[in-house]
Each structure stands twice: as C-alpha cells, then as structure tokens.
PDB file of N, CA and C in Angstrom:
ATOM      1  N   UNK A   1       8.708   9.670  10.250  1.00  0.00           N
ATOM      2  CA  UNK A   1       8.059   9.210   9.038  1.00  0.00           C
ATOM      3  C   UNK A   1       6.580   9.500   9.183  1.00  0.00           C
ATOM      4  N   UNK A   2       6.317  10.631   8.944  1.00  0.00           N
ATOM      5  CA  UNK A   2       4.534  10.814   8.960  1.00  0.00           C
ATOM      6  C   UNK A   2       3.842  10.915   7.866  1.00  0.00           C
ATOM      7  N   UNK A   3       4.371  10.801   6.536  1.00  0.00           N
ATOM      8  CA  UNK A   3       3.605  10.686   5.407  1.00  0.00           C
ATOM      9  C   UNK A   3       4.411   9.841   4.543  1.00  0.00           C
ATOM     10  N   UNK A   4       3.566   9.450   3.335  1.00  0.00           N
ATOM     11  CA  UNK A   4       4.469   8.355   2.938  1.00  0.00           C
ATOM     12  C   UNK A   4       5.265   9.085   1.839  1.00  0.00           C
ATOM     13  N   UNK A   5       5.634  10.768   1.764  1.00  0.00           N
ATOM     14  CA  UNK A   5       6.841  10.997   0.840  1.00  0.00           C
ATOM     15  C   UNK A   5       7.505  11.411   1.376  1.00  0.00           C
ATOM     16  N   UNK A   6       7.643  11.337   2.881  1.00  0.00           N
ATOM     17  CA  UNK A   6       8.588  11.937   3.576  1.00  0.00           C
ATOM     18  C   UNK A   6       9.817  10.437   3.726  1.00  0.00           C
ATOM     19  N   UNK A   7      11.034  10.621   3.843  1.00  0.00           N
ATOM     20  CA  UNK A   7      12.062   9.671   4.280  1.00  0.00           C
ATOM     21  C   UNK A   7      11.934   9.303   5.534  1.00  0.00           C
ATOM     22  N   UNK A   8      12.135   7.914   6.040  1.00  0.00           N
ATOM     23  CA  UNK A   8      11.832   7.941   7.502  1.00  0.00           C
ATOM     24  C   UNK A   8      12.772   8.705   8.117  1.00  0.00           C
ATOM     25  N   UNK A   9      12.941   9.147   9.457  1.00  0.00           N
ATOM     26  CA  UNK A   9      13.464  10.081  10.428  1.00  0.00           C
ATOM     27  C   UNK A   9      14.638   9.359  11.031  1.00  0.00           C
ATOM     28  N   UNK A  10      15.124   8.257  10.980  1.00  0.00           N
ATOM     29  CA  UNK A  10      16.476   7.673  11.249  1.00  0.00           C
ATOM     30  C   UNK A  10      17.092   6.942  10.364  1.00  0.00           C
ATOM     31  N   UNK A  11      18.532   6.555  10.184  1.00  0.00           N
ATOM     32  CA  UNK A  11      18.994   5.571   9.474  1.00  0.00           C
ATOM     33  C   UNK A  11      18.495   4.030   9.818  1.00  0.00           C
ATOM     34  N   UNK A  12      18.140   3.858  11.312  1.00  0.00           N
ATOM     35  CA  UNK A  12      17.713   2.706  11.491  1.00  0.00           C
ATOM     36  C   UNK A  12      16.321   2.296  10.559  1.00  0.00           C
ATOM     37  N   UNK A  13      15.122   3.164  11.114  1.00  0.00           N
ATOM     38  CA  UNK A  13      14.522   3.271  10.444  1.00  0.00           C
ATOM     39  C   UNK A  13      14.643   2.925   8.484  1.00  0.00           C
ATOM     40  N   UNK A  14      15.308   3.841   8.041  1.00  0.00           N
ATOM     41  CA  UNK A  14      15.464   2.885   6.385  1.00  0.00           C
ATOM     42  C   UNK A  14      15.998   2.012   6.655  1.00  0.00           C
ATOM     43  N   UNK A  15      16.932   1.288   7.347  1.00  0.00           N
ATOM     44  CA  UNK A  15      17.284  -0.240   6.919  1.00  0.00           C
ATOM     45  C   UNK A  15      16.165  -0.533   7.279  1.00  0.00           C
ATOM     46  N   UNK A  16      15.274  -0.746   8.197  1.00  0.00           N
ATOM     47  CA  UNK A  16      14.124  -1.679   8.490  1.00  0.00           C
ATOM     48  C   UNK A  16      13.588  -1.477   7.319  1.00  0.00           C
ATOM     49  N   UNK A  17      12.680  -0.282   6.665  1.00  0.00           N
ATOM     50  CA  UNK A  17      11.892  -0.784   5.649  1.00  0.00           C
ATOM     51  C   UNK A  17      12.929  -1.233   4.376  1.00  0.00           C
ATOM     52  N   UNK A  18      14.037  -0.921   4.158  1.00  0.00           N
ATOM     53  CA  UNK A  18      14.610  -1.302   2.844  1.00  0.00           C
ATOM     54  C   UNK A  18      14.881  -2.776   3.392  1.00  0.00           C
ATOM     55  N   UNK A  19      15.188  -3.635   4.405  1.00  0.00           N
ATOM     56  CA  UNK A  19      15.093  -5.002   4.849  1.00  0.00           C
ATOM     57  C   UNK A  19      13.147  -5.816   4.413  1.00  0.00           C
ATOM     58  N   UNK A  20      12.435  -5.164   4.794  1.00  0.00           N
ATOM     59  CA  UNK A  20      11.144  -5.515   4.991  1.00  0.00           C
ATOM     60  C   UNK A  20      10.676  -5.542   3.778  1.00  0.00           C
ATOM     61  N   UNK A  21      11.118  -4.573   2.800  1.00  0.00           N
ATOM     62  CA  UNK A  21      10.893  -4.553   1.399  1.00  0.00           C
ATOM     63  C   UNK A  21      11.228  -5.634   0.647  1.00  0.00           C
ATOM     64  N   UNK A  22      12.328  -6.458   0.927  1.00  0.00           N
ATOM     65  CA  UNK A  22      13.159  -8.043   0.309  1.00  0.00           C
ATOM     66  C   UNK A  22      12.686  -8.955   0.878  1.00  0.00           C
ATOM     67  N   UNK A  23      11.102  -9.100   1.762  1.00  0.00           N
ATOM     68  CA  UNK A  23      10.911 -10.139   1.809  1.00  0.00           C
ATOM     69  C   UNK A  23      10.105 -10.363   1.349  1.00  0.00           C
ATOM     70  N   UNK A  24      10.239 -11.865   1.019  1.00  0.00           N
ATOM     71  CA  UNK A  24       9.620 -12.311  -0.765  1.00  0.00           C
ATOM     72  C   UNK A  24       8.016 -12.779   0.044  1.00  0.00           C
ATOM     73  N   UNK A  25       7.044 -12.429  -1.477  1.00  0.00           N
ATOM     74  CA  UNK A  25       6.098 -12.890  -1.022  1.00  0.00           C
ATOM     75  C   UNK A  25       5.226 -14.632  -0.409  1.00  0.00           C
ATOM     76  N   UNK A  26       4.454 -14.355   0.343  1.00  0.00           N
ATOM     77  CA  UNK A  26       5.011 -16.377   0.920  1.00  0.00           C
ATOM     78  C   UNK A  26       5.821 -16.413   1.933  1.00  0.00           C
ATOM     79  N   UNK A  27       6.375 -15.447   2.503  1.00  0.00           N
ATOM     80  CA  UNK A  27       7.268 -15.709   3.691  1.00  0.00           C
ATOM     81  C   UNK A  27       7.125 -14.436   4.185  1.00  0.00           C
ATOM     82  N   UNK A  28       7.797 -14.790   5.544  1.00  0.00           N
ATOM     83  CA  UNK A  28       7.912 -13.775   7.114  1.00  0.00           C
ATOM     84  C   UNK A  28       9.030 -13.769   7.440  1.00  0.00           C
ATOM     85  N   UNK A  29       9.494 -12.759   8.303  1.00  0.00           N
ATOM     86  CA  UNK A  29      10.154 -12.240   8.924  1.00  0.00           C
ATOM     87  C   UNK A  29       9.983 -11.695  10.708  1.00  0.00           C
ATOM     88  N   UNK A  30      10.536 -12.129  12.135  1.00  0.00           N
ATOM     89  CA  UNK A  30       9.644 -11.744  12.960  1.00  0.00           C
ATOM     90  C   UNK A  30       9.995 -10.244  13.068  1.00  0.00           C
ATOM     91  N   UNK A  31       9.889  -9.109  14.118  1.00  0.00           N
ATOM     92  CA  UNK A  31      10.092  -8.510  14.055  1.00  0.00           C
ATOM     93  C   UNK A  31      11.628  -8.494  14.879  1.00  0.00           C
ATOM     94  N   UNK A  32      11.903  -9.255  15.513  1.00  0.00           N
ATOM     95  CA  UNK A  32      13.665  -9.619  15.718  1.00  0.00           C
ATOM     96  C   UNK A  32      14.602  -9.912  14.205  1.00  0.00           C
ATOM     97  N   UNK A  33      14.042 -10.854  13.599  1.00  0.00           N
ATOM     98  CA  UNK A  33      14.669 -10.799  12.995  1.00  0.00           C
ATOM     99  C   UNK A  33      15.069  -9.845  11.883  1.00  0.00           C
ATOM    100  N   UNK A  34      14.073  -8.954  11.331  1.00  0.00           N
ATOM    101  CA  UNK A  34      14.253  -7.516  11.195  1.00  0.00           C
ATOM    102  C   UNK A  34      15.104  -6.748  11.988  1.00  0.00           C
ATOM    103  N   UNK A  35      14.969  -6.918  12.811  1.00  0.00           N
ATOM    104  CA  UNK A  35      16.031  -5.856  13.806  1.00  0.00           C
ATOM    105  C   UNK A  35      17.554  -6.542  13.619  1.00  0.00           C
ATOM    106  N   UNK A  36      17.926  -7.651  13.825  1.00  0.00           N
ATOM    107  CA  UNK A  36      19.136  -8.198  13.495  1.00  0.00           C
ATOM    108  C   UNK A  36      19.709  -8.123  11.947  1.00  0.00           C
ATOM    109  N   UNK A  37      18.492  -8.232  11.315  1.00  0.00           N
ATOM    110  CA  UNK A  37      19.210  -7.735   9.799  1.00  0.00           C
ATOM    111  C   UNK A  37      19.865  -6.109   9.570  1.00  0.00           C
ATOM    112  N   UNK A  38      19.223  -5.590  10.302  1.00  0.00           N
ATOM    113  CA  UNK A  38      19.243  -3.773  10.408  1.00  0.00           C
ATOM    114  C   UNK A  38      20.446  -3.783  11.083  1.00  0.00           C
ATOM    115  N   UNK A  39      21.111  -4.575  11.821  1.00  0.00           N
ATOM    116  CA  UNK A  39      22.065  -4.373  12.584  1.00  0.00           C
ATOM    117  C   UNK A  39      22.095  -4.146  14.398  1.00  0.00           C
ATOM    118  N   UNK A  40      20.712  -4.271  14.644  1.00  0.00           N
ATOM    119  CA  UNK A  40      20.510  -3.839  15.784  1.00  0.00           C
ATOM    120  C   UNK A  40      19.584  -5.166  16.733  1.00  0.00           C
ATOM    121  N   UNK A  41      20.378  -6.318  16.874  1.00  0.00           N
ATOM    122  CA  UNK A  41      19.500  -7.549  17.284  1.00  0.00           C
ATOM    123  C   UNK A  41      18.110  -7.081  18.398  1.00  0.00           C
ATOM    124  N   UNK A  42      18.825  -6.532  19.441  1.00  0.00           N
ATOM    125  CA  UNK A  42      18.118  -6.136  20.829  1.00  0.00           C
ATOM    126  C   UNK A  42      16.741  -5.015  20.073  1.00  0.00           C
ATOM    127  N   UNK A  43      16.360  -5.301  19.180  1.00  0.00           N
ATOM    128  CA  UNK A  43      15.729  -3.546  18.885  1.00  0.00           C
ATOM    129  C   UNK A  43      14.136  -4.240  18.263  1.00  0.00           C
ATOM    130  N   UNK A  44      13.682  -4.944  18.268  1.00  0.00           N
ATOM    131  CA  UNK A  44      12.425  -5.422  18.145  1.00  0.00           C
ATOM    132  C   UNK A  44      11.627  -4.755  18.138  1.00  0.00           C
ATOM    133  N   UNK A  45      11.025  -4.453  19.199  1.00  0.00           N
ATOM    134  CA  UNK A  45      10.163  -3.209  19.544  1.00  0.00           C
ATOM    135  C   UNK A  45      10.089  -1.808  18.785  1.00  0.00           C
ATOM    136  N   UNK A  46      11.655  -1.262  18.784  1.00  0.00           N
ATOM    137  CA  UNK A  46      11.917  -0.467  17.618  1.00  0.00           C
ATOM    138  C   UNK A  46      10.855  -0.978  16.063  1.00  0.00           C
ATOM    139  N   UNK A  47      11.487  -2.141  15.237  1.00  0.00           N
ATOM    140  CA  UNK A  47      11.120  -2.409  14.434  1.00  0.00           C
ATOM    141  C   UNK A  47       9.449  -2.177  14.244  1.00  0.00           C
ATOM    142  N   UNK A  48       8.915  -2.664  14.887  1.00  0.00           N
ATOM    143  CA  UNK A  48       7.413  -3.047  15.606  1.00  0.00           C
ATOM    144  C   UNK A  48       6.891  -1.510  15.592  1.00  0.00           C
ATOM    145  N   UNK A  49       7.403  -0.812  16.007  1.00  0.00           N
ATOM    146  CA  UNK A  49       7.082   1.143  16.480  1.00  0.00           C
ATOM    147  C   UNK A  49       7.670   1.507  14.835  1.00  0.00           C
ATOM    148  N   UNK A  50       8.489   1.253  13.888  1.00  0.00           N
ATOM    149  CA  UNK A  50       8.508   1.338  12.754  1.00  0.00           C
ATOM    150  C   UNK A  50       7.568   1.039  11.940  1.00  0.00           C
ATOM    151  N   UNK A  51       6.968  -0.117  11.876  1.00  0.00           N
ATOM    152  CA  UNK A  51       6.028  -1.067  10.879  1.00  0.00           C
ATOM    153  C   UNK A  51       4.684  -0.240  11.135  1.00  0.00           C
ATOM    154  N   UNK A  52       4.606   0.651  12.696  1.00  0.00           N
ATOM    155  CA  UNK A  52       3.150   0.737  13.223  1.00  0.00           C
ATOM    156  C   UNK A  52       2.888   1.593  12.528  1.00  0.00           C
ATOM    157  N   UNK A  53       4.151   2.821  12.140  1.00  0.00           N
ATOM    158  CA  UNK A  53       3.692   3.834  11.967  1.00  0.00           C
ATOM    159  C   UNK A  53       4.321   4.113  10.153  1.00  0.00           C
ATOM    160  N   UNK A  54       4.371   2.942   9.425  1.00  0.00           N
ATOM    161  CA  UNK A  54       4.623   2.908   8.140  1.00  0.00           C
ATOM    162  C   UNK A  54       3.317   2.746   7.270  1.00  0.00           C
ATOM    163  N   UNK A  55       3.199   3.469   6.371  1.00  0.00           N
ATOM    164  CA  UNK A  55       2.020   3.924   5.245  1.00  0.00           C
ATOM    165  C   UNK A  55       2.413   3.787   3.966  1.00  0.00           C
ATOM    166  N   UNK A  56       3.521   3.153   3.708  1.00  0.00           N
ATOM    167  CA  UNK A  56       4.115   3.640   2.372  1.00  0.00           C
ATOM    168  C   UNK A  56       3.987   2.415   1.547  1.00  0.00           C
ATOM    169  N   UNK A  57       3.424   2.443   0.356  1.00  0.00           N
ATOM    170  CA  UNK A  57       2.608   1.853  -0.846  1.00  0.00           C
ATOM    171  C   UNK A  57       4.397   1.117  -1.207  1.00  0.00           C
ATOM    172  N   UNK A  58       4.265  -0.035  -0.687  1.00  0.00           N
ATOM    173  CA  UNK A  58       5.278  -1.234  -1.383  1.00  0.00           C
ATOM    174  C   UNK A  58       5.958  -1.474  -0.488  1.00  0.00           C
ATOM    175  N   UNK A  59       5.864  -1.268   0.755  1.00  0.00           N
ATOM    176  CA  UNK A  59       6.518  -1.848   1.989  1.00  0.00           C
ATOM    177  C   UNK A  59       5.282  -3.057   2.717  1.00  0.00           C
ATOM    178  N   UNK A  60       5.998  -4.278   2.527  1.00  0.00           N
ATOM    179  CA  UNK A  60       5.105  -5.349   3.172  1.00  0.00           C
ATOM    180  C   UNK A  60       5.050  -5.224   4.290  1.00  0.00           C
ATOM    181  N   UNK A  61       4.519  -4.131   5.174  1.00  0.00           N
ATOM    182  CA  UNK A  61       4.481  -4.601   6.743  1.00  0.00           C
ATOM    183  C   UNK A  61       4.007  -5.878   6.993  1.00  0.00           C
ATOM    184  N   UNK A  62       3.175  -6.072   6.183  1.00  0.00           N
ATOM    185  CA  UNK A  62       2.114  -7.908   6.802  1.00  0.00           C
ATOM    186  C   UNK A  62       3.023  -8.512   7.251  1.00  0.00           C
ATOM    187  N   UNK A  63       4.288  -8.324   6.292  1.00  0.00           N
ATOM    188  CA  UNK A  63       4.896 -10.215   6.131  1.00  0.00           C
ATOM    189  C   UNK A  63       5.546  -9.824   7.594  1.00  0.00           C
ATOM    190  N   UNK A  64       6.163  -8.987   8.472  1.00  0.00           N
ATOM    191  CA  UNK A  64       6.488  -8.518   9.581  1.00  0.00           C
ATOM    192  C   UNK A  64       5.835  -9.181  10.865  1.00  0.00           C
ATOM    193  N   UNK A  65       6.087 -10.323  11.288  1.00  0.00           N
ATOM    194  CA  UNK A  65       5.293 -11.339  12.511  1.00  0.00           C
ATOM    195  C   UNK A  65       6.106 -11.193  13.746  1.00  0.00           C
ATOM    196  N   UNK A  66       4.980 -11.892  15.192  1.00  0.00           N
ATOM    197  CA  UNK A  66       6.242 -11.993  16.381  1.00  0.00           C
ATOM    198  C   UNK A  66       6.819 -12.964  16.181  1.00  0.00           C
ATOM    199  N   UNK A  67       7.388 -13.181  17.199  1.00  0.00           N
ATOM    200  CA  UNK A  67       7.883 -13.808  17.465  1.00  0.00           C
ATOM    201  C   UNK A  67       7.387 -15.565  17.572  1.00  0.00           C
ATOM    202  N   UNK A  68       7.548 -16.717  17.178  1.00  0.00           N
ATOM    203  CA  UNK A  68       7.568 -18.028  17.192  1.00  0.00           C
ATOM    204  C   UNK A  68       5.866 -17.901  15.893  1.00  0.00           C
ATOM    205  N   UNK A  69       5.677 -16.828  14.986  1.00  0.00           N
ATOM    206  CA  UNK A  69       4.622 -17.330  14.286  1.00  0.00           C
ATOM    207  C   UNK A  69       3.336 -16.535  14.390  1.00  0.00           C
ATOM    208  N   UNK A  70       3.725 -15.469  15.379  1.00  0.00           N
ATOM    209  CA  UNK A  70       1.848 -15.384  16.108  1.00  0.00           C
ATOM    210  C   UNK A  70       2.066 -13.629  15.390  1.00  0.00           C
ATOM    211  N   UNK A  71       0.495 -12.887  15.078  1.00  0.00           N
ATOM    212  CA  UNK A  71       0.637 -12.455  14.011  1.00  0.00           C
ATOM    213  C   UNK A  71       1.212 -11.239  14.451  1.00  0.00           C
ATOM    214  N   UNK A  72       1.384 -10.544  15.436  1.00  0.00           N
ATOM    215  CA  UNK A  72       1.867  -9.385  16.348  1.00  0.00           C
ATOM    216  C   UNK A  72       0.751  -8.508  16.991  1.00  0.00           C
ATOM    217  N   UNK A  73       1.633  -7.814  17.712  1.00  0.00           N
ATOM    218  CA  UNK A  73       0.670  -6.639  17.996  1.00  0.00           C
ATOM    219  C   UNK A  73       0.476  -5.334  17.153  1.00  0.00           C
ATOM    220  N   UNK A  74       1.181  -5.239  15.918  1.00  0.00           N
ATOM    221  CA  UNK A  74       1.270  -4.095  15.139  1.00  0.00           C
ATOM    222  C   UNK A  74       0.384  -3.809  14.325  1.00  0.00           C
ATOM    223  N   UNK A  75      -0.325  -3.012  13.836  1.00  0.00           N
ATOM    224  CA  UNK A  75      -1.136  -2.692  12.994  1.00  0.00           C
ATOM    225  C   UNK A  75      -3.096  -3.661  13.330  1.00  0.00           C
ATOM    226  N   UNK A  76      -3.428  -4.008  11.958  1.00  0.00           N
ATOM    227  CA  UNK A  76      -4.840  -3.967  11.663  1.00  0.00           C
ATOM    228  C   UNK A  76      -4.787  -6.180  11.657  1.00  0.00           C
ATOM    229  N   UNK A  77      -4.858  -6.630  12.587  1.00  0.00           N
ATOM    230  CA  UNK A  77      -4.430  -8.138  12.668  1.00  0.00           C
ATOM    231  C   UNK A  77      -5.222  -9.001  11.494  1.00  0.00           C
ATOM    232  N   UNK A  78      -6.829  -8.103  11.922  1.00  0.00           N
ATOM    233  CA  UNK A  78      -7.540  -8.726  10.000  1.00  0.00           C
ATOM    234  C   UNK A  78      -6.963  -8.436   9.072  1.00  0.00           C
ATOM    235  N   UNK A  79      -6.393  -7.312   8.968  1.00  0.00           N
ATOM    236  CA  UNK A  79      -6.192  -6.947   7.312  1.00  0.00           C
ATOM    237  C   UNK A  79      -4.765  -8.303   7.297  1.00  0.00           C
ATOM    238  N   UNK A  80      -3.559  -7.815   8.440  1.00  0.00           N
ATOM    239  CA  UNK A  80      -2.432  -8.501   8.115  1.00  0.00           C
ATOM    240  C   UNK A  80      -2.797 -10.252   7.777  1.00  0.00           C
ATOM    241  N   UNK A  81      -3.746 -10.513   8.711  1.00  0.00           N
ATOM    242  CA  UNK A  81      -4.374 -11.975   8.196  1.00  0.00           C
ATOM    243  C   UNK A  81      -4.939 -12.456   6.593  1.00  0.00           C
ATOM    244  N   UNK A  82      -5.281 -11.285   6.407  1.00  0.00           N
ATOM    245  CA  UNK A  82      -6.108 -11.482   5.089  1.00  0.00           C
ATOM    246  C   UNK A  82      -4.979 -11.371   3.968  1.00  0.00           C
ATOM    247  N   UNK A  83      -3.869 -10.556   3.561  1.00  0.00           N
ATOM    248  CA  UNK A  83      -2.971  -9.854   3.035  1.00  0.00           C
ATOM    249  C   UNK A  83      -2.008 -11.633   3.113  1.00  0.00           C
ATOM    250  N   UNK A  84      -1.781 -12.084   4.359  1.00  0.00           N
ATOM    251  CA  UNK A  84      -1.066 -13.388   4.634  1.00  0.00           C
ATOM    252  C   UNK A  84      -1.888 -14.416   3.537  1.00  0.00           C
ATOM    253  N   UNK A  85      -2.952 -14.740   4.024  1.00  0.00           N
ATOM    254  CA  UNK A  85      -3.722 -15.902   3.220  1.00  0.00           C
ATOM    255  C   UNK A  85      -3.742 -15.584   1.716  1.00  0.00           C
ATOM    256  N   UNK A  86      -3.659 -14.323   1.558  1.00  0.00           N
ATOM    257  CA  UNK A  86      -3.636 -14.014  -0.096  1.00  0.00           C
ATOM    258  C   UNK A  86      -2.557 -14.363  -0.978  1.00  0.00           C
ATOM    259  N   UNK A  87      -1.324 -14.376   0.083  1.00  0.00           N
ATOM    260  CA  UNK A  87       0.025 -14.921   0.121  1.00  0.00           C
ATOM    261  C   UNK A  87      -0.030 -15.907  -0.131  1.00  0.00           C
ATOM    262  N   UNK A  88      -0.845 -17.041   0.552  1.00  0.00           N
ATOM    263  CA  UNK A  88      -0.868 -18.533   0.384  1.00  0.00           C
ATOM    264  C   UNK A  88      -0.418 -19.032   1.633  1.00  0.00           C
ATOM    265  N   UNK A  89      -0.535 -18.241   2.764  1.00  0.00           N
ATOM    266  CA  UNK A  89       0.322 -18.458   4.538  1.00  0.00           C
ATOM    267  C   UNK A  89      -1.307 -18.657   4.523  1.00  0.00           C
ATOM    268  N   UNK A  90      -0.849 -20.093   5.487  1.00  0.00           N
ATOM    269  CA  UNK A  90      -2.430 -20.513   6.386  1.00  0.00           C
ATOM    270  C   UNK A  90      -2.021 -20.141   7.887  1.00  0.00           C
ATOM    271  N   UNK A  91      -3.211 -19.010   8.238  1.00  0.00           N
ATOM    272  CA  UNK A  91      -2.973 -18.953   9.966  1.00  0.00           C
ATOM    273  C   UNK A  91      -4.259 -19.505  10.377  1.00  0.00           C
ATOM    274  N   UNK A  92      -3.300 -19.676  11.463  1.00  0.00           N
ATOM    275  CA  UNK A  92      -4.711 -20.949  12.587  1.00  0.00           C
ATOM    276  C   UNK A  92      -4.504 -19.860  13.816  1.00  0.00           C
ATOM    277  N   UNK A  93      -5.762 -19.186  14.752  1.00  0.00           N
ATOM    278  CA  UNK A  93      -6.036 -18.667  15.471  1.00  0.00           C
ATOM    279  C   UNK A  93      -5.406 -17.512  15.476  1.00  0.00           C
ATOM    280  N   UNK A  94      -4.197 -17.518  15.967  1.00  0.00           N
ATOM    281  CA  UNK A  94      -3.660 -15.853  15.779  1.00  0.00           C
ATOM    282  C   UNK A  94      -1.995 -16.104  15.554  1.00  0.00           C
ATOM    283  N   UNK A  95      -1.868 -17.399  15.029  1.00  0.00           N
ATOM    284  CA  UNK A  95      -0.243 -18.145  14.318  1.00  0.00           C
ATOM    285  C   UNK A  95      -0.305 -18.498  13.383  1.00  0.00           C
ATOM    286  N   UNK A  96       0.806 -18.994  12.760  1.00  0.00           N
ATOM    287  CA  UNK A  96       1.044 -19.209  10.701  1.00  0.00           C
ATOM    288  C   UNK A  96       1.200 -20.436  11.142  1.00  0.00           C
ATOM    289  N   UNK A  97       0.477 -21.203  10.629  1.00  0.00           N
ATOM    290  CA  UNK A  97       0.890 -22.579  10.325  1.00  0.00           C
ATOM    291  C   UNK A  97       2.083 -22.970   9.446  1.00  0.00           C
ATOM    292  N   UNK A  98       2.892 -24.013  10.425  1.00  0.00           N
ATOM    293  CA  UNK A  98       4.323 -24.263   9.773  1.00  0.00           C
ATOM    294  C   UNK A  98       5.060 -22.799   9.819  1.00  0.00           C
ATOM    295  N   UNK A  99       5.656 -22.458  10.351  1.00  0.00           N
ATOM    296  CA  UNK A  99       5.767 -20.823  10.866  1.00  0.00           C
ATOM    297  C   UNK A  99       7.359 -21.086  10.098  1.00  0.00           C
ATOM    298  N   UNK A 100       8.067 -22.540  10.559  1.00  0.00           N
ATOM    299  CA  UNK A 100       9.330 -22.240  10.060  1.00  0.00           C
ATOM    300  C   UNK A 100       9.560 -22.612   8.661  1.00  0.00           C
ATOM    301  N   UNK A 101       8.560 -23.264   8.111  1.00  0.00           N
ATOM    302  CA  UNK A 101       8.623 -23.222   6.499  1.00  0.00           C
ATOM    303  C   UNK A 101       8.318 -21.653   5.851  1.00  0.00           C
ATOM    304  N   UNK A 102       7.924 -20.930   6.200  1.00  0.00           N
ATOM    305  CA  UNK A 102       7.734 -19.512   5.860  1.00  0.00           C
ATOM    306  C   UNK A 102       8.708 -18.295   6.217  1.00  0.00           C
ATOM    307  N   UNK A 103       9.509 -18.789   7.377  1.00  0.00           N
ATOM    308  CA  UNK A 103      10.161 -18.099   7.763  1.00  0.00           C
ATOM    309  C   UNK A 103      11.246 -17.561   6.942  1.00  0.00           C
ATOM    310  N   UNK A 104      11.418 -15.993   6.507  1.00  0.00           N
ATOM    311  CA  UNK A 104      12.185 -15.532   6.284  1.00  0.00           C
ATOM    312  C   UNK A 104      13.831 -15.238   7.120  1.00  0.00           C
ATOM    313  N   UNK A 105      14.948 -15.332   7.025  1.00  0.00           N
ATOM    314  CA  UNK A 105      15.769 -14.659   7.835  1.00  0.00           C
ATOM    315  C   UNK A 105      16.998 -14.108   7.150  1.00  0.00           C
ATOM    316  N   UNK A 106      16.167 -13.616   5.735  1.00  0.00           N
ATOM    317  CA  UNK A 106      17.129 -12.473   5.013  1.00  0.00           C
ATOM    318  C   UNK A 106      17.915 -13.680   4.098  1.00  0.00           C
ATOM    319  N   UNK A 107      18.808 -12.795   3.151  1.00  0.00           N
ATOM    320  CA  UNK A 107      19.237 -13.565   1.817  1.00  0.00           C
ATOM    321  C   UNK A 107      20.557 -14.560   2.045  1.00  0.00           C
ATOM    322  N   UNK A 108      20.530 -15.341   1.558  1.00  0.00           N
ATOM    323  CA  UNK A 108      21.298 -16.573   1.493  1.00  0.00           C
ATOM    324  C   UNK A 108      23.105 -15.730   1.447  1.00  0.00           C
ATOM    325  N   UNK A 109      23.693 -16.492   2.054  1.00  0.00           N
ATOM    326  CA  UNK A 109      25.017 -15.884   1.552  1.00  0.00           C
ATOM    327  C   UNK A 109      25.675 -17.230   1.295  1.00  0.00           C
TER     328      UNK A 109
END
C-alpha cells in the first residue's frame, strides 16, 4: 500500500482497514483487537505496520490504540491526540481516560 489509490498489498491488510473504517466516531479499537476482528488474533503488530503505513483519506487510523488505553507507537501521537479530543476522548498523559467506556470491539451480534 504506498499510495492512497493503490489497494493494499494483502487480503489481511483490507480487512484491517475495511474493520478500522466501522469504528464509530468516540470510540477505539486496540490494535489486537483489530487483528482479532481480521481474523488473525496473534497479529497486532501486523495491524500497527498497517495503520503506520496507511494514508488513505477516510480510514480512522487515530481511533487505532494499544493496548489497555495508551495511545501507541504508530504514527504522529500529537496529531492522533488531537484528532481523539476532537472526538470528545479525554487523554491524560499518553492514555484515554475511561479507556473501557470507549472501547470499541466491533459490531454487536
């Protein structure tokens, strides 16, 4: 995926952003739990090496967090902070306050 009209380069790859794309604004997702929606629990990091290198105009990387709340290591941590609070997510130091009221983990069945 090196430009944003190219398709990403694996099937894993599109489920992550077509997963990352359904999460509603106001809420997160960590980057595990992205990977378990995709089908691939163990693949985090994957996800994370996805989000880093995603550019494409309507994919929320922001809402994309680590693990227990804290904002990750992926991308631009101000911008994703700023993009969060615009959301209406309060982070305190480098975590979302109330992490599991925000927490996304994909659609209700």
């Amino acid at each position: 995926m090196n430009s944003d009209t190219r398709e990403p380069a694996t099937p894993f790859a599109r489920r992550v952003l077509t997963i990352v794309r359904r999460i509603p604004p106001g809420r997160v997702a960590t980057y595990g739990d992205v990977a378990a929606l995709a089908g691939q629990p163990l693949a985090s990091r994957a996800v994370g090496n996805v989000m880093r290198r995603c550019t494409r105009p309507g994919v929320p990387c922001h809402r994309v967090v680590g693990a227990g709340g804290r904002l990750g290591g992926y991308g631009d941590r101000a911008v994703k902070r700023g993009l969060l609070v615009a959301e209406g997510i309060r982070v305190i130091g480098d975590r979302l306050h109330r992490f599991a009221a925000v927490r996304w983990q994909g659609p209700m069945l």
